[in-house]
Protein backbone atom coordinates (compact mmCIF):
# COMPACT_ATOMS: atom_id res chain seq x y z
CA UNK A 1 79.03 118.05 69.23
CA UNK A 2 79.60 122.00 67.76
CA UNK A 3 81.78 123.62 69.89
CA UNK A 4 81.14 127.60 70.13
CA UNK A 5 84.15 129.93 70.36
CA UNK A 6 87.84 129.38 69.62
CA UNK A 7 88.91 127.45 72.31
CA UNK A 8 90.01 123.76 71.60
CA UNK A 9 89.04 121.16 73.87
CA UNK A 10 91.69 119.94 76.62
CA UNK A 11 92.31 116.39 77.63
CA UNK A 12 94.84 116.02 79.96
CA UNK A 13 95.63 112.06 80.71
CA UNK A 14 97.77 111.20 83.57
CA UNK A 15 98.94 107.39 84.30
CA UNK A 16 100.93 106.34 87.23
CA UNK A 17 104.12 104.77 87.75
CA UNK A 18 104.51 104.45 83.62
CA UNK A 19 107.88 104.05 82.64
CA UNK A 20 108.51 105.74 79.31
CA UNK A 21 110.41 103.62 77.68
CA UNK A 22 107.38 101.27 77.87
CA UNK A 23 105.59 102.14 74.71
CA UNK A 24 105.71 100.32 71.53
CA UNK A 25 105.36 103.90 69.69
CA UNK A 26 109.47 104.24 70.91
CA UNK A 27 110.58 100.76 70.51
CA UNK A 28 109.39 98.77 72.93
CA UNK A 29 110.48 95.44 71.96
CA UNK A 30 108.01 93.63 74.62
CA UNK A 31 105.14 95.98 75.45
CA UNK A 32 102.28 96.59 73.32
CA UNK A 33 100.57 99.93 73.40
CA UNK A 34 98.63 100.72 70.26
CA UNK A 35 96.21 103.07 71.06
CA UNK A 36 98.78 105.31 72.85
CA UNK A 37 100.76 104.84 69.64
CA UNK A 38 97.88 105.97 67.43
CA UNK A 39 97.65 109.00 69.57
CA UNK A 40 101.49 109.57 68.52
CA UNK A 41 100.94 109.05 64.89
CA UNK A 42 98.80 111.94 64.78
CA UNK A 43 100.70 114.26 67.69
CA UNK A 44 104.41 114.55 68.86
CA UNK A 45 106.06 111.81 70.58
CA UNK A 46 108.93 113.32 73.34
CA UNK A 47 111.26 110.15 73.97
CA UNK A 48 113.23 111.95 76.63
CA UNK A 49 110.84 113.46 79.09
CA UNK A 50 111.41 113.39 82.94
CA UNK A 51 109.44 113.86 85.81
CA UNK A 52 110.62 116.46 88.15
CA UNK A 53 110.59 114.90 91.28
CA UNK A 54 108.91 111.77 93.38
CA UNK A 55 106.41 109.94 94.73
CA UNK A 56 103.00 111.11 93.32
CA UNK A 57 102.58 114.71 95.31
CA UNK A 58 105.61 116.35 94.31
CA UNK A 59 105.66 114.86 90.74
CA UNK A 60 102.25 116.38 90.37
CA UNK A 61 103.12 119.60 91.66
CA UNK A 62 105.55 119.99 89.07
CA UNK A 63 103.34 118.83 86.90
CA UNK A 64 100.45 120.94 87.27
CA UNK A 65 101.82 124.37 88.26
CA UNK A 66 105.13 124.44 86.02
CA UNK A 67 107.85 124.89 89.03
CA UNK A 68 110.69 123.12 90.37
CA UNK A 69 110.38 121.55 93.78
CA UNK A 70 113.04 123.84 94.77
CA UNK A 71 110.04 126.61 94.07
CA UNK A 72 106.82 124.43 94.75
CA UNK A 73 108.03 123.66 98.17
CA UNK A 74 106.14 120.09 97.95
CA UNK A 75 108.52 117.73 99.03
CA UNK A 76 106.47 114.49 99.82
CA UNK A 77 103.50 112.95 99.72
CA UNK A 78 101.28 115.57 102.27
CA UNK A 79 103.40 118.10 101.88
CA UNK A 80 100.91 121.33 101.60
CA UNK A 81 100.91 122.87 97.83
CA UNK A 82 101.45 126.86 99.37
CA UNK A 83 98.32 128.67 98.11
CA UNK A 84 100.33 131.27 96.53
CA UNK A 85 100.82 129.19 93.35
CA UNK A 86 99.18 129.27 90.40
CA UNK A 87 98.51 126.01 88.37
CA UNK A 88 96.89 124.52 85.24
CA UNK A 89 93.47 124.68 86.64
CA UNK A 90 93.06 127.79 88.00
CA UNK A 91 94.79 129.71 84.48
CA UNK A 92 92.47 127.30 82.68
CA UNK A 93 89.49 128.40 84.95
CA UNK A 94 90.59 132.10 84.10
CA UNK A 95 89.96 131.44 80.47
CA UNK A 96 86.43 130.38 81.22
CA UNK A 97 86.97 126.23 81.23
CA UNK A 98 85.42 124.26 83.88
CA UNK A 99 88.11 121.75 84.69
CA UNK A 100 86.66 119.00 85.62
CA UNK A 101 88.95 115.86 87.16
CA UNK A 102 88.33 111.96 87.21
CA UNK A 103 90.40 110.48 89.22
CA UNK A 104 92.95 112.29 91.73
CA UNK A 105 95.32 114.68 91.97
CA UNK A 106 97.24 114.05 95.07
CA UNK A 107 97.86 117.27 96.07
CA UNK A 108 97.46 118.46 99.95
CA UNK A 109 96.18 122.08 100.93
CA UNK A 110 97.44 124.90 102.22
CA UNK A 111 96.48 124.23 105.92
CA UNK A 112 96.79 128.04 106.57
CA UNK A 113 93.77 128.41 104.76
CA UNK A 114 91.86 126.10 106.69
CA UNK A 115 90.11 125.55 109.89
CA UNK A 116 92.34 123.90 112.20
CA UNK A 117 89.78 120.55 112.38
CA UNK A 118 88.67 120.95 108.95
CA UNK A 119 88.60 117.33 107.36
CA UNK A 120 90.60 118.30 104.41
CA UNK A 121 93.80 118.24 106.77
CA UNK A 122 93.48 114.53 107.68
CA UNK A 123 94.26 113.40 104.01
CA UNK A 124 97.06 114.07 101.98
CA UNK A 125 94.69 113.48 98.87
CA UNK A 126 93.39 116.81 98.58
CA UNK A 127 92.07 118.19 95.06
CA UNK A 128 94.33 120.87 93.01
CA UNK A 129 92.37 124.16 93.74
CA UNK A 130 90.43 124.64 90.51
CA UNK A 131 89.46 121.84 89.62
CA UNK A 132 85.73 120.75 89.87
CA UNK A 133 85.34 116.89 90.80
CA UNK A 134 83.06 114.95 88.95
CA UNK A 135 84.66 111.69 89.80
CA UNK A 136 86.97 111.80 92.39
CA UNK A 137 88.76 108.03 92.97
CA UNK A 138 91.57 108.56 96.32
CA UNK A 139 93.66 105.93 97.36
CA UNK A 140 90.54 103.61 99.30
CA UNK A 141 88.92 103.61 96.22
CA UNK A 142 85.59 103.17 97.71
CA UNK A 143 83.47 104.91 94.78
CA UNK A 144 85.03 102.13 92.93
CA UNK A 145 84.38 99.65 95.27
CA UNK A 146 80.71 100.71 95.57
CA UNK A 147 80.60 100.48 91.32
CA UNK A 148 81.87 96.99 91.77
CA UNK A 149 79.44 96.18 94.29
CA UNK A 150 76.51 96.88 92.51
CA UNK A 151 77.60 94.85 89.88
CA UNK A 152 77.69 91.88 92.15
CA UNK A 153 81.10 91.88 92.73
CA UNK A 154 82.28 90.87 96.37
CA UNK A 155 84.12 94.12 97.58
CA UNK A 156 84.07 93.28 100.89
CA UNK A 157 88.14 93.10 101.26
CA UNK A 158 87.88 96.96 100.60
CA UNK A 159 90.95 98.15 99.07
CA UNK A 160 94.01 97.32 98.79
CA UNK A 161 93.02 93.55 99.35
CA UNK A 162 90.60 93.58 96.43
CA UNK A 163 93.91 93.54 94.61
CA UNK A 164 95.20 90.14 95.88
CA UNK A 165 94.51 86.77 93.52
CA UNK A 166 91.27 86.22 93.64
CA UNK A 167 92.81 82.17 94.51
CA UNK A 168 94.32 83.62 97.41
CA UNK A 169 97.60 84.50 98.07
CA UNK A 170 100.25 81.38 97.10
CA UNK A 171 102.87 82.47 99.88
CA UNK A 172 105.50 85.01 98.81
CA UNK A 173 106.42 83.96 95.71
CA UNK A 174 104.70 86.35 92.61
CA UNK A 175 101.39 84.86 91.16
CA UNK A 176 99.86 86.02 88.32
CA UNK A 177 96.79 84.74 88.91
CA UNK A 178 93.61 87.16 88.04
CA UNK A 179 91.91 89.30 91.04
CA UNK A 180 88.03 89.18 91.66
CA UNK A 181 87.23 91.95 88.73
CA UNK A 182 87.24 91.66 85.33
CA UNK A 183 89.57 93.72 82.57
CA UNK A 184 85.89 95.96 82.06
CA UNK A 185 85.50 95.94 85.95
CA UNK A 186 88.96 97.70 86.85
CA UNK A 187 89.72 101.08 88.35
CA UNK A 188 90.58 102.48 85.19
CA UNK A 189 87.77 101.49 83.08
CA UNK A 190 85.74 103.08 85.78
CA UNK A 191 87.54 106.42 85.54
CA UNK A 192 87.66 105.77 81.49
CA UNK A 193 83.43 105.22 81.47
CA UNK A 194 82.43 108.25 83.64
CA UNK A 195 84.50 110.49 81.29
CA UNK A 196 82.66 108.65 78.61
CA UNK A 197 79.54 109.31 80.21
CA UNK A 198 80.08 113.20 80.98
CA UNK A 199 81.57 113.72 77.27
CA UNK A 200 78.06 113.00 76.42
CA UNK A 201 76.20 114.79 78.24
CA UNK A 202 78.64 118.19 77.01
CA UNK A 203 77.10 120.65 74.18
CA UNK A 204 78.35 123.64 72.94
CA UNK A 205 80.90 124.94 75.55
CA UNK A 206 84.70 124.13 75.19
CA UNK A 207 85.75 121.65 78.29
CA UNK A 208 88.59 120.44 80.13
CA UNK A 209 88.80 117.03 81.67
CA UNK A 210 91.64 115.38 83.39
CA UNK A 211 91.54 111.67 83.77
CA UNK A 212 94.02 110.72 86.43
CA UNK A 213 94.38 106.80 86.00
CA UNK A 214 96.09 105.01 88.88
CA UNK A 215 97.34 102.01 86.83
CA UNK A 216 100.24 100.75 85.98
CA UNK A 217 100.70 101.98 90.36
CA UNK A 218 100.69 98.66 92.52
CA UNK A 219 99.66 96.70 93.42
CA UNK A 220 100.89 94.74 90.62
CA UNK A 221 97.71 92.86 89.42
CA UNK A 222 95.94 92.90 86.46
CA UNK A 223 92.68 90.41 84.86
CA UNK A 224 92.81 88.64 82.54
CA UNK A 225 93.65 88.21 79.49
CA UNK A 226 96.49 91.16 80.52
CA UNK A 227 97.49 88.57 83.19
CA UNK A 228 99.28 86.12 80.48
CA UNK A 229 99.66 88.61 78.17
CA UNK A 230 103.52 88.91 78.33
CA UNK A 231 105.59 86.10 79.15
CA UNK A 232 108.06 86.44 82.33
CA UNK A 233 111.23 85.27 80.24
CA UNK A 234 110.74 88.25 78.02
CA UNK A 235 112.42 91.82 78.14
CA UNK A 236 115.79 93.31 78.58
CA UNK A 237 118.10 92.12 81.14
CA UNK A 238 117.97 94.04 84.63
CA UNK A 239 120.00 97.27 84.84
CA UNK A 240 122.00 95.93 88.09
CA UNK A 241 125.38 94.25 90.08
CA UNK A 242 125.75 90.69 90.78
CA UNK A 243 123.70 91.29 94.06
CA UNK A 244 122.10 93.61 95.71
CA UNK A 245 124.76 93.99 98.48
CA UNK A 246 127.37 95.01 95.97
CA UNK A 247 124.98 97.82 94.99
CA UNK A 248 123.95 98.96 98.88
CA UNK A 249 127.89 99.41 99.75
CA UNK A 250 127.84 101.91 96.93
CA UNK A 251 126.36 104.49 98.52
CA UNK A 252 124.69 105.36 101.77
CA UNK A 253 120.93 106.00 100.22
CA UNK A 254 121.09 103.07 98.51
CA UNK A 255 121.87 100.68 101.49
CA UNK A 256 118.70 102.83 103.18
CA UNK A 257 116.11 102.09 100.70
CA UNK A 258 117.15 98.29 100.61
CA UNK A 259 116.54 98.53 104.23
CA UNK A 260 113.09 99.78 103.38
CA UNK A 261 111.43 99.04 100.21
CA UNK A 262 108.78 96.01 101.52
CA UNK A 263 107.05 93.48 99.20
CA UNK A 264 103.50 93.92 100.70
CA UNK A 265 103.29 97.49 99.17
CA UNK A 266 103.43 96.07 95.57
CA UNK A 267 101.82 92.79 96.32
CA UNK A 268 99.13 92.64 99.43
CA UNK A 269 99.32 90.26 101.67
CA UNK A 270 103.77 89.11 100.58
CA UNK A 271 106.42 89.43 103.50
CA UNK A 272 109.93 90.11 103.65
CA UNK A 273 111.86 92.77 101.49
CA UNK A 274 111.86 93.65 97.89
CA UNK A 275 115.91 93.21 97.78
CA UNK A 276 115.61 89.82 98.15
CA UNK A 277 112.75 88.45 95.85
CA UNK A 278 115.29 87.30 93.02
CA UNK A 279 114.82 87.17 89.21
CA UNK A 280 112.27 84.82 88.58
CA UNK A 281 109.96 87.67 90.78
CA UNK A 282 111.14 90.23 89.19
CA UNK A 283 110.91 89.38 85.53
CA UNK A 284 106.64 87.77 86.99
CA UNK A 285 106.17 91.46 88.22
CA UNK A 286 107.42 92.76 85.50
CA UNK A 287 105.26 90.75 83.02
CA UNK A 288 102.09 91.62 85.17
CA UNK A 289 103.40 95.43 84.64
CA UNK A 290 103.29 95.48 80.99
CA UNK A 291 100.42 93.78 80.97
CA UNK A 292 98.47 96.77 83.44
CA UNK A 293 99.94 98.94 80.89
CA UNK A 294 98.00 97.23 77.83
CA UNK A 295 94.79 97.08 80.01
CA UNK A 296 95.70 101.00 80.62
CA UNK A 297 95.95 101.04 76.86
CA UNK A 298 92.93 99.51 75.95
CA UNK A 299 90.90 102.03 77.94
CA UNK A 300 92.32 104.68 75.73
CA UNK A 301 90.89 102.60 72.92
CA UNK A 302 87.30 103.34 74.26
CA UNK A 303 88.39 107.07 74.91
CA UNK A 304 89.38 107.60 71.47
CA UNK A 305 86.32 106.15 70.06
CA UNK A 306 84.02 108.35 72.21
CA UNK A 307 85.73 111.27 71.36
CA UNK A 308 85.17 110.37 67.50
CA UNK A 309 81.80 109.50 67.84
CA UNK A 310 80.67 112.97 69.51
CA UNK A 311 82.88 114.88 67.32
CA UNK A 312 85.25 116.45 69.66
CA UNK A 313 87.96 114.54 68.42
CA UNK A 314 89.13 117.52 66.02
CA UNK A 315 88.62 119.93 68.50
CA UNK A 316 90.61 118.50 71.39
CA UNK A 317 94.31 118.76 72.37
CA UNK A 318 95.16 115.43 74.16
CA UNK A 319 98.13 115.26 76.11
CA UNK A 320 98.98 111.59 77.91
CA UNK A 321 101.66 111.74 80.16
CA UNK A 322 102.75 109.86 83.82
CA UNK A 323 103.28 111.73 87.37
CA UNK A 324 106.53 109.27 87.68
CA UNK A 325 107.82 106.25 86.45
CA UNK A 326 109.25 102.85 88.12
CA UNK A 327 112.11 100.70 89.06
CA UNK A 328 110.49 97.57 88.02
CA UNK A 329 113.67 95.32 89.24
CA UNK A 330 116.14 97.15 88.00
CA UNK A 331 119.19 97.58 90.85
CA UNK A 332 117.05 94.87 92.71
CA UNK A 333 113.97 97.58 93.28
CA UNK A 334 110.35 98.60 92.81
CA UNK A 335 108.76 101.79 92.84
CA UNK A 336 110.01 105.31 92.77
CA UNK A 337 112.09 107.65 94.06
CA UNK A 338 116.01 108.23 94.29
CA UNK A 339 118.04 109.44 91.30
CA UNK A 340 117.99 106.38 88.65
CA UNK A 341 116.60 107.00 85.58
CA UNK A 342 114.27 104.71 85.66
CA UNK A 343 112.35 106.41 88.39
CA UNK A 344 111.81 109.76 86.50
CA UNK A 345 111.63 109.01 82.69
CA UNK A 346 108.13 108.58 81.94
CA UNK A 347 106.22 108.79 78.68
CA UNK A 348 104.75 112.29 76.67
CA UNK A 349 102.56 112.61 73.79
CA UNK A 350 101.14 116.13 72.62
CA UNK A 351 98.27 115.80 69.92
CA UNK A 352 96.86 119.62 68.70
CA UNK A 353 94.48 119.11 65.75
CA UNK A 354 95.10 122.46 64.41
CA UNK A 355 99.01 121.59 64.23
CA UNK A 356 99.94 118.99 61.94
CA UNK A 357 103.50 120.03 60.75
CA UNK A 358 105.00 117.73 63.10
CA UNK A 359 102.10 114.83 63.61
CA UNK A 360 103.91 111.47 63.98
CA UNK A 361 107.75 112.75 65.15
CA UNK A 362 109.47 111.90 67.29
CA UNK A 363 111.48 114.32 70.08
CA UNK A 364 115.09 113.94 70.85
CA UNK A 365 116.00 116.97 73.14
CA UNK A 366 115.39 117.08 76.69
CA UNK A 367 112.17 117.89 77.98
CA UNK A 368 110.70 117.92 81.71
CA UNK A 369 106.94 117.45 83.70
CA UNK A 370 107.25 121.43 84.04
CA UNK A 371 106.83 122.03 80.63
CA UNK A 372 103.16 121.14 80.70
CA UNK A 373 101.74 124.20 82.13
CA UNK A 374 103.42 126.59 79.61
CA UNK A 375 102.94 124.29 76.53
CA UNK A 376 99.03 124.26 77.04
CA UNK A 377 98.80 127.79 77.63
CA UNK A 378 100.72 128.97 74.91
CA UNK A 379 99.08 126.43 72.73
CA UNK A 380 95.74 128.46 74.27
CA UNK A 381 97.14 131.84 72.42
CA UNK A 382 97.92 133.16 76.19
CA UNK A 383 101.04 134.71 77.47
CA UNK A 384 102.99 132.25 79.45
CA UNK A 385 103.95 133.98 82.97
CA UNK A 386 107.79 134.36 83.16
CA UNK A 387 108.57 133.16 86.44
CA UNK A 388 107.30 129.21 85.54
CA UNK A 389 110.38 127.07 85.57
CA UNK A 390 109.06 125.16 82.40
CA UNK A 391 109.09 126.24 78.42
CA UNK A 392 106.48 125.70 75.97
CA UNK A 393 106.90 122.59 73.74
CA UNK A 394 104.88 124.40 71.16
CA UNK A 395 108.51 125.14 68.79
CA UNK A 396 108.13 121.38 68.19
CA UNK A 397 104.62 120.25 68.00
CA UNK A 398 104.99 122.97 65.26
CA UNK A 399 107.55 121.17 63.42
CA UNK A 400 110.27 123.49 64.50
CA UNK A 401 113.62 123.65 66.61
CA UNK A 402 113.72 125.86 69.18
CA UNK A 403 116.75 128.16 70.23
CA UNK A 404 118.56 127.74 73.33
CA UNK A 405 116.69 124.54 74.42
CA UNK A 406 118.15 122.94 77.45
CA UNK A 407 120.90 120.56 77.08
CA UNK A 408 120.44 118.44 79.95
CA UNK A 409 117.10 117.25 82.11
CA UNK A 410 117.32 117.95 86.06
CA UNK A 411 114.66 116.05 89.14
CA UNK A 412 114.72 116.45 92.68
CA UNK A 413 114.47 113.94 95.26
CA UNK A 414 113.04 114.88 99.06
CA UNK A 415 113.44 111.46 101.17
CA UNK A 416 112.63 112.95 104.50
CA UNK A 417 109.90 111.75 106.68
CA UNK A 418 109.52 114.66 108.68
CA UNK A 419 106.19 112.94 111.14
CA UNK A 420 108.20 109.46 111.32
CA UNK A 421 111.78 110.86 111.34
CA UNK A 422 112.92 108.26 110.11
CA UNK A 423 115.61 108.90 107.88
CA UNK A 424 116.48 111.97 109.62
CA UNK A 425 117.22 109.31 112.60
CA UNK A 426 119.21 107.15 110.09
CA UNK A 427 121.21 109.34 108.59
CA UNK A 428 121.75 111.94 111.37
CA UNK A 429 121.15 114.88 109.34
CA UNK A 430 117.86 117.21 109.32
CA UNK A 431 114.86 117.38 107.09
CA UNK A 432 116.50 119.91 105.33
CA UNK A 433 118.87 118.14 104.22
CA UNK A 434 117.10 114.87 103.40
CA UNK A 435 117.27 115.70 99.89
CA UNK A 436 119.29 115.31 96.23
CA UNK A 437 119.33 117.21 92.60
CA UNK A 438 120.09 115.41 89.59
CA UNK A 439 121.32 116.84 86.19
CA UNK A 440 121.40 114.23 83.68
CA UNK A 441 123.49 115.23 80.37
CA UNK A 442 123.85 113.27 77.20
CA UNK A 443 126.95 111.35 78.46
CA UNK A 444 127.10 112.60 81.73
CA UNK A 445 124.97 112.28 85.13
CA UNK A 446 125.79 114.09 88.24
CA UNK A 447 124.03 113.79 91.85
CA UNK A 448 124.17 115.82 94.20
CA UNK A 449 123.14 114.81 97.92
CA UNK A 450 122.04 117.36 101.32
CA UNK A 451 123.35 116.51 104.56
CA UNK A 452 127.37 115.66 103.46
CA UNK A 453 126.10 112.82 101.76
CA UNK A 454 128.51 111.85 98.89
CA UNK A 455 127.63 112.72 95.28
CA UNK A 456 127.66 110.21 92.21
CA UNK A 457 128.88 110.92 88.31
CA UNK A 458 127.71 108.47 85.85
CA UNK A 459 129.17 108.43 82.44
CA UNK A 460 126.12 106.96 80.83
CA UNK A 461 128.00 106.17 77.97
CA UNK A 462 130.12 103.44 79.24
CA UNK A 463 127.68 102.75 82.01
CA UNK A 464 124.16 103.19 80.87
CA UNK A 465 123.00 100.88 84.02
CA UNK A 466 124.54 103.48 86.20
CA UNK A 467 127.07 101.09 88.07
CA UNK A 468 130.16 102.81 88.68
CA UNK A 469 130.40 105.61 90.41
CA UNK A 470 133.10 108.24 89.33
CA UNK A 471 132.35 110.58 91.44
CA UNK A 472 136.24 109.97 93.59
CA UNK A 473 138.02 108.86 90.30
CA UNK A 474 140.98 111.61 89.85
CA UNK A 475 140.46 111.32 85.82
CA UNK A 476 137.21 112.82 86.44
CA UNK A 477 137.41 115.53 88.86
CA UNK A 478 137.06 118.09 85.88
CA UNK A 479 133.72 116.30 84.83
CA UNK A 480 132.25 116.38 88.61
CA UNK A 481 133.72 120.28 89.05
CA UNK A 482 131.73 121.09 85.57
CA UNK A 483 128.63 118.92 86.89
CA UNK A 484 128.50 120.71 90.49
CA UNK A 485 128.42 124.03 88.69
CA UNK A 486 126.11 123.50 86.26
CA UNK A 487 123.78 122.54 88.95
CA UNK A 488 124.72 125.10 91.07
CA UNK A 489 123.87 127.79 88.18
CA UNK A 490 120.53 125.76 87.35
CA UNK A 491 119.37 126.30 90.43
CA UNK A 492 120.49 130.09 90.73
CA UNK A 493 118.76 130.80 87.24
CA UNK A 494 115.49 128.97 88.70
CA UNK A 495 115.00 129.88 92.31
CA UNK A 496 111.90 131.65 92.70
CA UNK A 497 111.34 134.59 90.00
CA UNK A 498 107.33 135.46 91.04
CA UNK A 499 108.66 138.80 91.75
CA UNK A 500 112.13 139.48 91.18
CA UNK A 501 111.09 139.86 87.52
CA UNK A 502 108.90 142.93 88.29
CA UNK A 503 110.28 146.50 88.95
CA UNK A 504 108.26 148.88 90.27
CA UNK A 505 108.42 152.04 88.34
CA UNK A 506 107.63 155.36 87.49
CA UNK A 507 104.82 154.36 84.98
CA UNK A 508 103.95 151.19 87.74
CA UNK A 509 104.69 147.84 87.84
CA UNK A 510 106.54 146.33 84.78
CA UNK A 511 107.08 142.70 84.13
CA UNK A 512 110.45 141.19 82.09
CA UNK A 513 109.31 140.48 78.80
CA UNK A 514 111.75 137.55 77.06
């Protein structure tokens, strides 16, 4: 495949739920990801990269348009993206791409710009406005299903039962028996083969695809031979206290979401509460987990090779990258969301084929989801619009150090319900203040809660499992004070800038130029 005109290819890969520690590439000493780590040999591997916010809609807001949820507005999953925003696809679509999407984006419309009973509304799946859907896979996953079907595979359980053992469901206890599909029969080797199959039918024009892969996401299932792949006993010991009780009297969120995190939403079909499924679950989810990331892996295998065999491969810029990452047991919890770590640090590899200075290192410094949309567009040779929250990763895939980088990574956290109410009820505050802000320093982490909630200081030094809250503790009243203001002027430097860095003038309109 030629490509005509200077524009490389983009391919922008986004897993969910991938924690991003969990790549061999970084040190893994479990997980095995070697196709994602052959895509780091040749690009820029960024070890300390954060999401800036959770569950899937506000992660991928920051993602895809470069702002803060303090600026994006999206604070939960159907939370309308305000039309007024720009965001990767639309500056992409200026620069005459087609973006084309596999997979989802998760991000609900503007209902002001919509007929009152337009479908659109009923879904908080909605397609990022630019984007042109060639295969779009939402949350039912019925094209999938219908894929499956014609292969002879009974789908008849729809989705998400499709994802229970294909033996049945052996009580509450964590099975990792196989489902119905095969490892070439599973959502993302679906998404993976109609890239494959549209790469193919591209010719001369530059493209831009983004595969949106819903694995390693629960249900936590996975064929075989990922099933066995990883044995329970291994990996690292669970960040957490002796029980989860200890942890829940630590602070009032905490002893909410134990209230609320249910097993049946990572395995179909389980009862009772995640707090209480015990070790020997944990470490069996946890094995399953890895192993859904090596069948993610795989895929990438067959991605790779299709992008060598038409010749793109040269000509593309690949970045792989998660929405958010996941608990996966540690403080006796699954999923997302909160202010640990472990919810927000999620893997980022940059490959440019026309920058090789750097190919194969490995990033130290802080770096954050909103950096995406400014790092492809200055990569692009276009000006990068001053009021985007993020800064161009460029300095490094370029083999340099950049000046005045940020010393510390910062993620939001909306946990009101707003239809439901329901932790409005709980807590007796408003949705307004159903929130937090986290900045997270070398040694230090500070959290700040809405709604007179208390705040937490970690000193991740001396409590990397985040277990002891200093927050009250006289010695380190200094530490919080400096904390609290740091945020405080983080989010003063970053509330919206769309306009306050223009000035209307004599000769017009002029824009701050850094």
């Amino acid at each position: 495949m030629v490509r005509k005109g200077n524009r490389p290819n983009i391919l922008l890969i986004t897993c969910d739920q991938w924690r991003g520690e969990c790549l061999s590439a970084a040190g893994h000493g479990v997980v095995k990801t070697p196709n994602a780590d052959a895509l780091a040999t040749e690009g820029v591997l960024f070890r300390r990269h954060y999401g800036g916010a959770a569950p899937c809609s506000p992660a991928r807001a920051c993602l895809y348009t470069g702002l803060y949820q303090m600026n994006n507005r999206v604070c939960r999953n159907g939370t309308p993206l305000d039309a007024r925003h720009d965001n990767i696809a639309l500056a992409a679509r200026r620069l005459g791409y087609d973006p084309t999407l596999f997979g989802y984006t998760d991000v609900s419309p503007d209902p002001r710009t919509l007929a009152p009973n337009d479908p659109f509304l009923r879904s908080y799946e909605g397609v990022l406005p630019g984007f042109s859907m060639r295969q779009l896979l939402p949350e039912h996953q019925k094209q999938w299903l219908s894929w499956l079907s014609q292969r002879g595979i009974d789908t008849g359980a729809g989705s998400p039962d499709i994802h229970r053992p294909a033996t049945g469901v052996a009580g509450d206890d964590v099975t990792n028996a196989p489902p119905v599909y095969s490892k070439d029969e599973t959502p993302t080797a679906f998404i993976a083969g109609e890239f494959i199959r549209w790469l193919g039918e591209q010719e001369k024009q530059s493209w831009f695809a983004h595969l949106s892969f819903i694995s390693p996401h629960p249900p936590f299932i996975v064929p075989e031979p990922y099933n066995t792949m990883y044995d329970p006993a291994d990996g690292p010991a669970f960040r957490q206290a002796g029980d989860w009780q200890e942890e829940a009297a630590t602070h009032p969120y905490l002893a909410y979401e134990y209230e609320h995190q249910k097993r049946s939403k990572f395995i179909p079909g389980t009862e009772g509460k995640v707090r209480d499924w015990g070790d020997k679950n944990f470490r069996a989810i946890r094995a399953l987990y890895y192993g859904m990331i090596s069948e993610v892996d795989a895929q990438f295998g067959r991605i790779w090779a299709a992008l060598k065999a038409t010749g793109a491969w040269e000509d593309t810029i690949i970045v792989l990258t998660s929405d958010h990452a996941e608990m996966m047991g540690d403080h006796f919890m699954l999923g997302k969301g909160g202010f640990y770590d472990q919810s927000f640090h999620i893997p980022l590899i940059i490959r440019d084929p026309s920058r090789k200075a750097a190919s194969g290192t490995q990033v130290e410094r802080f770096t954050e989801a909103v950096d995406i949309m400014p790092t492809l567009l200055d990569l692009l040779g276009e000006d990068v619009p001053v009021h985007l929250d993020g800064n161009s990763l460029k300095p490094f895939i370029e083999g340099e150090a950049p000046e005045n980088w940020r010393d510390a990574a910062h993620w939001e956290f909306d946990f009101r319900s707003v239809s439901k109410g329901t932790a409005e009820r709980h807590f007796g505050i408003g949705p307004r203040d159903c929130n937090l802000s986290v900045i997270r320093g070398e040694r230090f982490k500070y959290v700040h809660f809405g709604g007179g909630l208390p705040p937490l200081l970690f000193d991740l030094q001396e409590d990397p499992g985040e277990l002891g809250n200093l927050a009250d503790d006289p010695a380190f009243a200094g530490v919080r004070l400096e904390f609290a203001e740091r945020l405080l002027a983080w989010r003063a430097r970053h509330l919206d800038q769309s306009l306050a860095l223009v000035e209307l003038t004599n000769e017009g309109p002029l824009t701050y130029r850094p």
